[in-house]
Protein backbone atom coordinates (compact mmCIF):
# COMPACT_ATOMS: atom_id res chain seq x y z
CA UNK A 1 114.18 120.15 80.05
CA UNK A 2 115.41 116.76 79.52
CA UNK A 3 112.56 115.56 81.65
CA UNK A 4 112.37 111.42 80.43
CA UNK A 5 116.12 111.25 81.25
CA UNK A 6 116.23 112.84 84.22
CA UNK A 7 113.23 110.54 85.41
CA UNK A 8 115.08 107.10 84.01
CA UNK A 9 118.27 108.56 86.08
CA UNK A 10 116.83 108.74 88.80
CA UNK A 11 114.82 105.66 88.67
CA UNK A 12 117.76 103.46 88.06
CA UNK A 13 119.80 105.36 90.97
CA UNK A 14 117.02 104.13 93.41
CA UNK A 15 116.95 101.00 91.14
CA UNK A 16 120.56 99.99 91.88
CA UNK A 17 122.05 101.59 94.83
CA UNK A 18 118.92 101.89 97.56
CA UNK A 19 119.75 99.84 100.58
CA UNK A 20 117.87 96.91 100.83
CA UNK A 21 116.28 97.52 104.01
CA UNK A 22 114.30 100.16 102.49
CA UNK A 23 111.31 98.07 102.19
CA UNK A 24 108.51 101.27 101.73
CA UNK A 25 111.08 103.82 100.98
CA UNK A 26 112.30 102.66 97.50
CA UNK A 27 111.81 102.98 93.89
CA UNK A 28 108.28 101.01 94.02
CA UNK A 29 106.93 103.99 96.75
CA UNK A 30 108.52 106.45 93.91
CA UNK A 31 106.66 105.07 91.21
CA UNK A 32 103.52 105.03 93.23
CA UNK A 33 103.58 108.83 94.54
CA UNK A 34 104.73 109.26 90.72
CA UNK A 35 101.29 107.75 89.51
CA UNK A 36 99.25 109.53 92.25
CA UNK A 37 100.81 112.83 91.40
CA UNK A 38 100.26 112.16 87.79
CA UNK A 39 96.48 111.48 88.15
CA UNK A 40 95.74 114.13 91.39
CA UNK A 41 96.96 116.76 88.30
CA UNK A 42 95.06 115.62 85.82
CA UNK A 43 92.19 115.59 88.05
CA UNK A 44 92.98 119.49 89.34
CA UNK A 45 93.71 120.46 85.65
CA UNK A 46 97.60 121.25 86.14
CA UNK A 47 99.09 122.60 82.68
CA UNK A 48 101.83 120.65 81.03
CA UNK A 49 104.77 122.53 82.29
CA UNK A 50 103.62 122.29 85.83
CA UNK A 51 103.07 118.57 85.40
CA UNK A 52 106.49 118.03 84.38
CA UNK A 53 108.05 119.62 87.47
CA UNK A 54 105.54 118.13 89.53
CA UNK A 55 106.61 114.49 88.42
CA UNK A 56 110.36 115.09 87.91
CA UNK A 57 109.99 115.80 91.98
CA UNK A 58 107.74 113.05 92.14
CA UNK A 59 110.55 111.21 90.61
CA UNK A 60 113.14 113.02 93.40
CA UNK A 61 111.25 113.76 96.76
CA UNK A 62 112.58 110.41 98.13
CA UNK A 63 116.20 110.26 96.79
CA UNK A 64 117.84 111.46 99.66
CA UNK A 65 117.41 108.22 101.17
CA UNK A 66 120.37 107.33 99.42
CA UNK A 67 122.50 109.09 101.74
CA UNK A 68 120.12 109.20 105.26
CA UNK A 69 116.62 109.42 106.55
CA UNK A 70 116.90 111.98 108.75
CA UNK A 71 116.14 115.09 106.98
CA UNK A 72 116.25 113.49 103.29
CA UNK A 73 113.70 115.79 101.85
CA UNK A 74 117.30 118.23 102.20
CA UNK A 75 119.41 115.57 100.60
CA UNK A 76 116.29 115.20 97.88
CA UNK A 77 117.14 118.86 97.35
CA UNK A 78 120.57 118.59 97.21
CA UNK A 79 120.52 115.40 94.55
CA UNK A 80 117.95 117.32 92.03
CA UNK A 81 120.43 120.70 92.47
CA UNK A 82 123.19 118.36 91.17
CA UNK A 83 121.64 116.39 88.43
CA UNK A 84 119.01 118.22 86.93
CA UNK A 85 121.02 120.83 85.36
CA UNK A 86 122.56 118.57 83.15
CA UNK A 87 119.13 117.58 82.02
CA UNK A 88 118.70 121.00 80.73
CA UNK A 89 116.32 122.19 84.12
CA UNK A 90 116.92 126.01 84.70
CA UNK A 91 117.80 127.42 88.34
CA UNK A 92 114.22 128.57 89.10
CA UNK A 93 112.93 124.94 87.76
CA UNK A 94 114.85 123.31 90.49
CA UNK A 95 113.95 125.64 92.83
CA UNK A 96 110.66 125.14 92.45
CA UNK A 97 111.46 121.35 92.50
CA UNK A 98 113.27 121.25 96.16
CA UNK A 99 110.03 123.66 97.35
CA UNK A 100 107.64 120.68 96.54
CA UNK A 101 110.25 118.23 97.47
CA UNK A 102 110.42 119.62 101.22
CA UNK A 103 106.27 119.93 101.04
CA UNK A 104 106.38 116.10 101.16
CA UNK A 105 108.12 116.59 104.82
CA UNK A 106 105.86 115.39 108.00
CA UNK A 107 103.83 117.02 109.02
CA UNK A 108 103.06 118.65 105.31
CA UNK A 109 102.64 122.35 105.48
CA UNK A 110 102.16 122.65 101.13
CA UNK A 111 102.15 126.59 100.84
CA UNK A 112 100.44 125.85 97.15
CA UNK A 113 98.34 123.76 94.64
CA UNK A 114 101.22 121.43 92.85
CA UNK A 115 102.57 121.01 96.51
CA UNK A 116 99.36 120.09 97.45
CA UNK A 117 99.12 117.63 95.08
CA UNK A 118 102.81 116.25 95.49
CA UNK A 119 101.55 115.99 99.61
CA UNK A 120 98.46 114.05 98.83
CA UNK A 121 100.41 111.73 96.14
CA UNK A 122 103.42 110.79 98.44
CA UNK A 123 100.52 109.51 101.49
CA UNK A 124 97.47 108.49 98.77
CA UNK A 125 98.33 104.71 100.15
CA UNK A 126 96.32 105.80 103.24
CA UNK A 127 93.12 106.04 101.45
CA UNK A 128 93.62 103.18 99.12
CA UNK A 129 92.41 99.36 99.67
CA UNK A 130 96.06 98.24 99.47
CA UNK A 131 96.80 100.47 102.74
CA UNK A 132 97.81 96.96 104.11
CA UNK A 133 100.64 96.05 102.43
CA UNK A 134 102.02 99.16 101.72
CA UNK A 135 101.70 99.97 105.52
CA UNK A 136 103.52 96.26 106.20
CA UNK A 137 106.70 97.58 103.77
CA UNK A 138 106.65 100.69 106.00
CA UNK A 139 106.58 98.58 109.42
CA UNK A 140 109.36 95.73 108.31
CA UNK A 141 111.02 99.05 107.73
CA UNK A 142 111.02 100.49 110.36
CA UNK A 143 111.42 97.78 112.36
CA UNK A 144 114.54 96.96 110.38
CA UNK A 145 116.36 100.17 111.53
CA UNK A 146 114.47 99.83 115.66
CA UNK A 147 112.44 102.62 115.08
CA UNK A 148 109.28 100.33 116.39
CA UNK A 149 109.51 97.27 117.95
CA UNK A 150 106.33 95.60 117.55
CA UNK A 151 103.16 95.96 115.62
CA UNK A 152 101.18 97.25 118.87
CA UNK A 153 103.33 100.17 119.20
CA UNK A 154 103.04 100.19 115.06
CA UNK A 155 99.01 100.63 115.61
CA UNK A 156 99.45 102.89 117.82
CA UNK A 157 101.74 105.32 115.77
CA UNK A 158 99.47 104.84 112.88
CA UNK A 159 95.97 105.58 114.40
CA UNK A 160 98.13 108.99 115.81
CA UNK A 161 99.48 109.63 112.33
CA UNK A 162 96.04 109.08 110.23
CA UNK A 163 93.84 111.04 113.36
CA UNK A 164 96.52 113.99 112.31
CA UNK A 165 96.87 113.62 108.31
CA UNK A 166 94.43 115.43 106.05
CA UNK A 167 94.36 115.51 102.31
CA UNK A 168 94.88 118.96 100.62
CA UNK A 169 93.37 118.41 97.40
CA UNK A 170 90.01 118.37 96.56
CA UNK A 171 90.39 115.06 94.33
CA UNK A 172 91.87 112.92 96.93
CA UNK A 173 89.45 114.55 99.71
CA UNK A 174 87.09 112.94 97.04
CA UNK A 175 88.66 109.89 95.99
CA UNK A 176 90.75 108.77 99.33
CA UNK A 177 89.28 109.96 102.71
CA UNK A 178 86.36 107.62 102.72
CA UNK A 179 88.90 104.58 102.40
CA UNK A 180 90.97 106.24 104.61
CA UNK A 181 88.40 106.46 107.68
CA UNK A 182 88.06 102.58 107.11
CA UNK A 183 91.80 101.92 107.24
CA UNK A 184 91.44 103.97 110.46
CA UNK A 185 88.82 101.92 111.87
CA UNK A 186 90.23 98.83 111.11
CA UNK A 187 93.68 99.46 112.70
CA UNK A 188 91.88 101.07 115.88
CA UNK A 189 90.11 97.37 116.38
CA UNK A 190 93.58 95.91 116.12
CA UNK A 191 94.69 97.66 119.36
CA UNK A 192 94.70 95.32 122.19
């Protein structure tokens, strides 16, 4: 597999042709969950042919953004089925792709370890000490599109959404729920 081309493809894809509005969902959130994923394997030992299909749908898992939001993960699928052949990927490698691609969909249900890991990557911003920002990207976002409308009703859907979310992996169990319970706590004293 072709792997550093198919990555730089679809890096500059996202790069150039991502709406603008996509404030969270864009190549920097790629890059991120790329990172995460890359040290959440190192952490749980994954061999080096895992690791390179866990990062090439690192690399993919948001794409379908390029075409909508509903149901992306789909349109993820559909972009790696396209591409990734002609970097050299065989049938079962992008199978196995578009499986952890649709184990980044909310709520996660990862049926193994490297979806696991991909799960825990694409949300390790919860448990992280620059869970404000990131979450700021996600709510000028959103707001951009009129999914929320103000950042009470933001609060609100993020105490829900943390209260539900649960790391898979041991290593960001270890490394992410403490900061997480603190991002928790600190949006819970924001509600009026």
């Amino acid at each position: 597999m072709l792997f550093e081309q198919a990555g730089e493809f679809i890096v500059n894809k996202l790069r150039t042709e991502l709406s603008a509005h996509f404030t969270y969902h864009n190549v920097n959130h790629t890059l991120d969950v790329y990172s995460a994923a890359e040290r959440i394997a190192l952490q749980e030992g994954i061999a080096p042919q895992q690791m390179k299909l866990l990062l090439t749908a690192a690399w993919y898992h948001d794409s379908g953004f390029l075409i909508r939001t509903d149901e992306h993960e789909e349109e993820s699928c559909r972009i790696a089925i396209d591409s990734l052949t002609d970097f050299e990927y065989s049938t079962d490698e992008i199978d196995t792709l578009c499986a952890l691609i649709r184990a980044t969909k909310v709520p996660q249900l990862p049926q193994n370890h490297l979806e696991q890991i991909l799960a825990d990557a694409d949300l390790d911003y919860l448990g992280r000490e620059d869970f404000w920002p990131i979450s700021d990207k996600l709510y000028q976002e959103l707001l951009a599109v009129g999914t929320v409308s103000n950042k009470q009703e933001w609060n609100l859907i993020q105490v829900k959404f943390l209260e539900n979310h649960h790391f898979f992996t041991q290593t960001a169990i270890n490394s992410r729920q403490a900061q997480k319970d603190i991002n928790l706590a600190a949006i819970k004293a924001q509600i009026k």
